[in-house]
N, C-alpha and C. Protein backbone atom coordinates (compact mmCIF):
# COMPACT_ATOMS: atom_id res chain seq x y z
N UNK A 1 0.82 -1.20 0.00
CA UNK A 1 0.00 0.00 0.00
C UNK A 1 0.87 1.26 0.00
N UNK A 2 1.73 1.12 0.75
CA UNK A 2 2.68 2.54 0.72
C UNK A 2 3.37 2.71 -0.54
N UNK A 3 3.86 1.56 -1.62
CA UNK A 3 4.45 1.42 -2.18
C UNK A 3 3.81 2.79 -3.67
N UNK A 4 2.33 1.98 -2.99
CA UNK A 4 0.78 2.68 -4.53
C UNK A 4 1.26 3.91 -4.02
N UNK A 5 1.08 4.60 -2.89
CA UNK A 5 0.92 5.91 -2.68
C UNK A 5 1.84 6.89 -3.20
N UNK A 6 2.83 6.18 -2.58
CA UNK A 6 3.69 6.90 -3.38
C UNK A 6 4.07 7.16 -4.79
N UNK A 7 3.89 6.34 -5.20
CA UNK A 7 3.98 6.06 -6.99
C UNK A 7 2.70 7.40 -7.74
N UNK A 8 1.63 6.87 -6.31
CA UNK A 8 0.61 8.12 -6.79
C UNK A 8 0.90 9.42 -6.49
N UNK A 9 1.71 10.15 -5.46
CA UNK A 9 2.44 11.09 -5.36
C UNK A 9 3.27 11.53 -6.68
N UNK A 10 3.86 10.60 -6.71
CA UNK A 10 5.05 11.13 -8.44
C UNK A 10 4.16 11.24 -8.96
N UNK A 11 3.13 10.33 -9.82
CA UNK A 11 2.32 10.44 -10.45
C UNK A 11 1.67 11.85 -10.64
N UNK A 12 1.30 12.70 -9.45
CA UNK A 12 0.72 13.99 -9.77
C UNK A 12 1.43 14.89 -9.37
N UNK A 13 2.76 14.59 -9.28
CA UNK A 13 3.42 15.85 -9.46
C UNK A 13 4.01 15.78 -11.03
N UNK A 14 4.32 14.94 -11.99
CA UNK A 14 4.68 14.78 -12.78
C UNK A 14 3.32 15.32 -13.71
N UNK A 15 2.24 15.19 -13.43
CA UNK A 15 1.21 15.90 -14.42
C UNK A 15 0.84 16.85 -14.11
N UNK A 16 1.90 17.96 -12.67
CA UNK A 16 1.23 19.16 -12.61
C UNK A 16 2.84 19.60 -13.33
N UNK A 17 3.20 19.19 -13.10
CA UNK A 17 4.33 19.67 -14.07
C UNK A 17 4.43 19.67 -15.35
N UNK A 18 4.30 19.13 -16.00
CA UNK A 18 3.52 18.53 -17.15
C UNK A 18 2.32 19.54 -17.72
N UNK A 19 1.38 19.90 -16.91
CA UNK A 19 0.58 20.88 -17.47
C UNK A 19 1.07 22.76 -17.09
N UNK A 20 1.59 22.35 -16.29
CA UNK A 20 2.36 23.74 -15.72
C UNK A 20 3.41 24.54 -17.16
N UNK A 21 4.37 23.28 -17.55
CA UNK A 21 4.97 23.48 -18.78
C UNK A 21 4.30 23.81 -20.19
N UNK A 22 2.81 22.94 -20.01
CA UNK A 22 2.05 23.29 -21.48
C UNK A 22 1.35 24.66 -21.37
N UNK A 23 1.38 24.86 -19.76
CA UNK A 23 0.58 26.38 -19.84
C UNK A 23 1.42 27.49 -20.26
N UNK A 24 2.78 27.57 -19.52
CA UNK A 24 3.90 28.62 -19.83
C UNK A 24 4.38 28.55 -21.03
N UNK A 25 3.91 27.37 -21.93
CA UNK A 25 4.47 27.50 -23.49
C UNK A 25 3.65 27.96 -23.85
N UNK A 26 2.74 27.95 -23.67
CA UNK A 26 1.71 28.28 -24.41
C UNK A 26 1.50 30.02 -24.35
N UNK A 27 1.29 30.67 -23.08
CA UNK A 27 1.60 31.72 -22.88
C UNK A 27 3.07 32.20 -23.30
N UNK A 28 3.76 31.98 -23.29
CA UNK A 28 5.37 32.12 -23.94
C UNK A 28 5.30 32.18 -25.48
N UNK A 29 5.06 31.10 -26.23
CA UNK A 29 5.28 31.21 -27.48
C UNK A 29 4.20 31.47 -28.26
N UNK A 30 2.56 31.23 -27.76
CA UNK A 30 1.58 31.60 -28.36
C UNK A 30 1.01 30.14 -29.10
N UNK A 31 -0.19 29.97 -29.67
CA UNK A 31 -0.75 28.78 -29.53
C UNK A 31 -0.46 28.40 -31.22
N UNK A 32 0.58 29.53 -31.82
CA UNK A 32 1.12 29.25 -33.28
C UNK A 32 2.24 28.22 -33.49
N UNK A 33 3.01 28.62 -31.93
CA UNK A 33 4.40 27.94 -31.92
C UNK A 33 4.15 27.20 -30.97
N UNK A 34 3.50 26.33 -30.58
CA UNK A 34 3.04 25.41 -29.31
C UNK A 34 4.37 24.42 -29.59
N UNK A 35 5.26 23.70 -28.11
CA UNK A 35 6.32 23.00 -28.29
C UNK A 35 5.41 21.64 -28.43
N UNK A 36 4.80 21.23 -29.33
CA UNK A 36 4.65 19.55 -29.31
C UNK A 36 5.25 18.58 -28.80
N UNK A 37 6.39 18.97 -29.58
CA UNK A 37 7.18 17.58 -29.55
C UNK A 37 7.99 17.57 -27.74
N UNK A 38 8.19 18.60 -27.35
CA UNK A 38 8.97 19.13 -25.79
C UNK A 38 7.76 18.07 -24.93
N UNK A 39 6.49 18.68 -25.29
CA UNK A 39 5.61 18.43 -24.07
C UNK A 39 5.68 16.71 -24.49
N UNK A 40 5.55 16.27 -25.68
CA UNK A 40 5.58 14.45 -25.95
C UNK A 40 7.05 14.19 -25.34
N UNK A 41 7.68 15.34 -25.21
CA UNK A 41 9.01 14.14 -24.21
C UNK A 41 8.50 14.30 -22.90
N UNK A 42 8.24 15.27 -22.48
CA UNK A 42 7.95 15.82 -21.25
C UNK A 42 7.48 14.29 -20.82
N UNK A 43 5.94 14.05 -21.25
CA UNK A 43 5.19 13.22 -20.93
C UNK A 43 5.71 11.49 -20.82
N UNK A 44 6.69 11.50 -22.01
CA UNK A 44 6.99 9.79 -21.77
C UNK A 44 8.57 9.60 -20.69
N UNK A 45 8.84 10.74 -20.49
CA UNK A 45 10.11 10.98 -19.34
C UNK A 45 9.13 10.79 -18.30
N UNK A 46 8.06 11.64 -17.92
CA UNK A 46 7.49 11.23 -16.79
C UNK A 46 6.72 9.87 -16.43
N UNK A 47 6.02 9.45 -17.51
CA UNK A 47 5.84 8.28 -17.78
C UNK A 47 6.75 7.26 -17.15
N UNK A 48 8.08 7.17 -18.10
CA UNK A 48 9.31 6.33 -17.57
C UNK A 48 9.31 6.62 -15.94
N UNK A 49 9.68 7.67 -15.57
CA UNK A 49 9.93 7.42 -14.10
C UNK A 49 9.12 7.55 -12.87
N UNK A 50 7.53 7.63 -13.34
CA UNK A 50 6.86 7.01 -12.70
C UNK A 50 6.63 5.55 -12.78
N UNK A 51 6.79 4.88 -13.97
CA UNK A 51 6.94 3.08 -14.17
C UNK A 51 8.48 2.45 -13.38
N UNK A 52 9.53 3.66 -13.05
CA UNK A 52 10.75 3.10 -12.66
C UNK A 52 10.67 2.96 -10.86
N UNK A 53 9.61 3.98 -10.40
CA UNK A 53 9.38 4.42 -8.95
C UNK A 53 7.90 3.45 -8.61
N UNK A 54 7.62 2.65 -9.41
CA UNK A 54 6.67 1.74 -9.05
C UNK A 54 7.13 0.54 -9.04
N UNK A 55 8.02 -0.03 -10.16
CA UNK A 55 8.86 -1.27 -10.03
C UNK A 55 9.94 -1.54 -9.47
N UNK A 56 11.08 -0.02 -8.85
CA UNK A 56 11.74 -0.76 -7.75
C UNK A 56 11.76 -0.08 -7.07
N UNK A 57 11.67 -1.07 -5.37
CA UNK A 57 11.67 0.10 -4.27
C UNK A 57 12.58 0.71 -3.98
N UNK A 58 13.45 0.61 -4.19
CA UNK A 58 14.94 1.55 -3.95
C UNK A 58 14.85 2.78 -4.19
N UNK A 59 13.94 3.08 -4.73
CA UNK A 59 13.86 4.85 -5.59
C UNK A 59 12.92 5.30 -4.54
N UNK A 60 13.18 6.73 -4.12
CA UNK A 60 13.22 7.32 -2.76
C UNK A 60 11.52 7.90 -3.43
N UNK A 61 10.78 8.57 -3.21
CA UNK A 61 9.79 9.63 -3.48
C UNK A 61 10.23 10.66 -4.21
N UNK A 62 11.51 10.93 -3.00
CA UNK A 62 12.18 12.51 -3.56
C UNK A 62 13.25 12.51 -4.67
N UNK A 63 13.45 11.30 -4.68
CA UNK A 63 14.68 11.25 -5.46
C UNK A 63 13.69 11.48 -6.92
N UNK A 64 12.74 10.52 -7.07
CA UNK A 64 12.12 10.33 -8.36
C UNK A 64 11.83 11.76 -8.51
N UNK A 65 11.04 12.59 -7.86
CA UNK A 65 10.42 14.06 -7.88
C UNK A 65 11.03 14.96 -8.33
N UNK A 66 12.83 14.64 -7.58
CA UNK A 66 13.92 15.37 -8.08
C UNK A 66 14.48 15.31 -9.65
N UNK A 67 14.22 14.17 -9.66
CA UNK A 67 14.79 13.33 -11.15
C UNK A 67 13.80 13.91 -12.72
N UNK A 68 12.78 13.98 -12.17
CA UNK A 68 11.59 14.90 -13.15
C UNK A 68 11.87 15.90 -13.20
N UNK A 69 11.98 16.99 -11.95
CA UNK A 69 12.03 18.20 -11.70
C UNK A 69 12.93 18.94 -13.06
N UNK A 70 14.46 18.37 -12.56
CA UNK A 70 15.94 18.30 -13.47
C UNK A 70 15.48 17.63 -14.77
N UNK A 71 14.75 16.88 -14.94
CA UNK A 71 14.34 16.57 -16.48
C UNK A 71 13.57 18.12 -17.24
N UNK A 72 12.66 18.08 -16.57
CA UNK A 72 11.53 18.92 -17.12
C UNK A 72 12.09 20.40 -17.42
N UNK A 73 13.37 20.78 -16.13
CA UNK A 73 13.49 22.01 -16.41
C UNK A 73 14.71 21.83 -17.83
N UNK A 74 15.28 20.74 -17.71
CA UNK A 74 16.21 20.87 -19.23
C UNK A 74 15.18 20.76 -20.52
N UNK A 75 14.22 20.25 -20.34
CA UNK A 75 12.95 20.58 -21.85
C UNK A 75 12.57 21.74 -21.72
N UNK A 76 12.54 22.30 -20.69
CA UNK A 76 12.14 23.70 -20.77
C UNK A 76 13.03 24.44 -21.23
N UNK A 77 14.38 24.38 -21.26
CA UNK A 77 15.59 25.26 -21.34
C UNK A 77 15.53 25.66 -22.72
N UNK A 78 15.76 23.80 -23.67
CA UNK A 78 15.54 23.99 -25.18
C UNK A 78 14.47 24.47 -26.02
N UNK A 79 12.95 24.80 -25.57
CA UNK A 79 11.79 25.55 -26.31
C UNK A 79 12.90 26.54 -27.12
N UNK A 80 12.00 27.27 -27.65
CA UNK A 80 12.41 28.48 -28.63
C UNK A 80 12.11 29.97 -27.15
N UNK A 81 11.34 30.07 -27.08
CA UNK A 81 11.50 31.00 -25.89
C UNK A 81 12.39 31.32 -24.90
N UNK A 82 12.96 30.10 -24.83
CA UNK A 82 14.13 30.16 -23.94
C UNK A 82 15.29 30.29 -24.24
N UNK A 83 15.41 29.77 -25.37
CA UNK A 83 16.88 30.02 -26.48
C UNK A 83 17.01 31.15 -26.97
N UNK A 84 15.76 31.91 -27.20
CA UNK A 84 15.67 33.96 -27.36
C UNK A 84 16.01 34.69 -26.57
N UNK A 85 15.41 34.13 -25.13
CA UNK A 85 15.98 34.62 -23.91
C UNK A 85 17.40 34.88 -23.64
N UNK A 86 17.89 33.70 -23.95
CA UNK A 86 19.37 33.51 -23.61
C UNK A 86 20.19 34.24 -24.87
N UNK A 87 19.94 34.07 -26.15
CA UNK A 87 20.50 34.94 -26.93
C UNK A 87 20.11 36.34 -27.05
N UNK A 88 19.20 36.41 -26.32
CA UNK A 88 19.08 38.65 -26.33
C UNK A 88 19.79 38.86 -24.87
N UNK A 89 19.80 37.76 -24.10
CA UNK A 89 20.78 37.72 -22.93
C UNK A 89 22.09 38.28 -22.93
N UNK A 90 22.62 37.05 -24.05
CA UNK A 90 24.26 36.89 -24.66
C UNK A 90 24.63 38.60 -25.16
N UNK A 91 23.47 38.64 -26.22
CA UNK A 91 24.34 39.75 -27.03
C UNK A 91 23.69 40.80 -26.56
């Protein structure tokens, strides 16, 4: 039972993250340049390590939470919004 709960914990932090990212793209780049393909990794990364934090117990809550977190924010980095950012940054 503790094992479900937790798995259900990742589980919804990984889809508020997950929709958190489709909202700020969306507001960010506008619903012309929507990142598709970002949010389809987004989703099967979280996928994966909610299936990895259900099949072995060794994987902490936080660790998995952490492990998304650091995923999600490197898909976020590569959008186009963020790569503008950083190059009106640069120059």
């Amino acid at each position: 039972m503790k094992r479900t709960v937790q798995t259900i914990i990742v589980a919804m932090f990984v889809v508020l993250i997950t929709a958190g990212f489709a909202f700020a793209a969306n507001a960010a780049a506008g619903p012309g340049n929507f990142p598709f393909f970002h949010l389809g990794c987004l989703a099967i990364g979280g996928l994966t390590i909610v299936s990895l934090k259900y099949r072995y117990r060794g994987i902490y809550t936080s660790e998995a939470v952490g492990a998304f977190a650091m995923y999600a924010l490197l898909v976020a980095l590569f959008t186009a919004p963020a790569i503008e950012a950083v190059r009106t940054l640069v120059s």
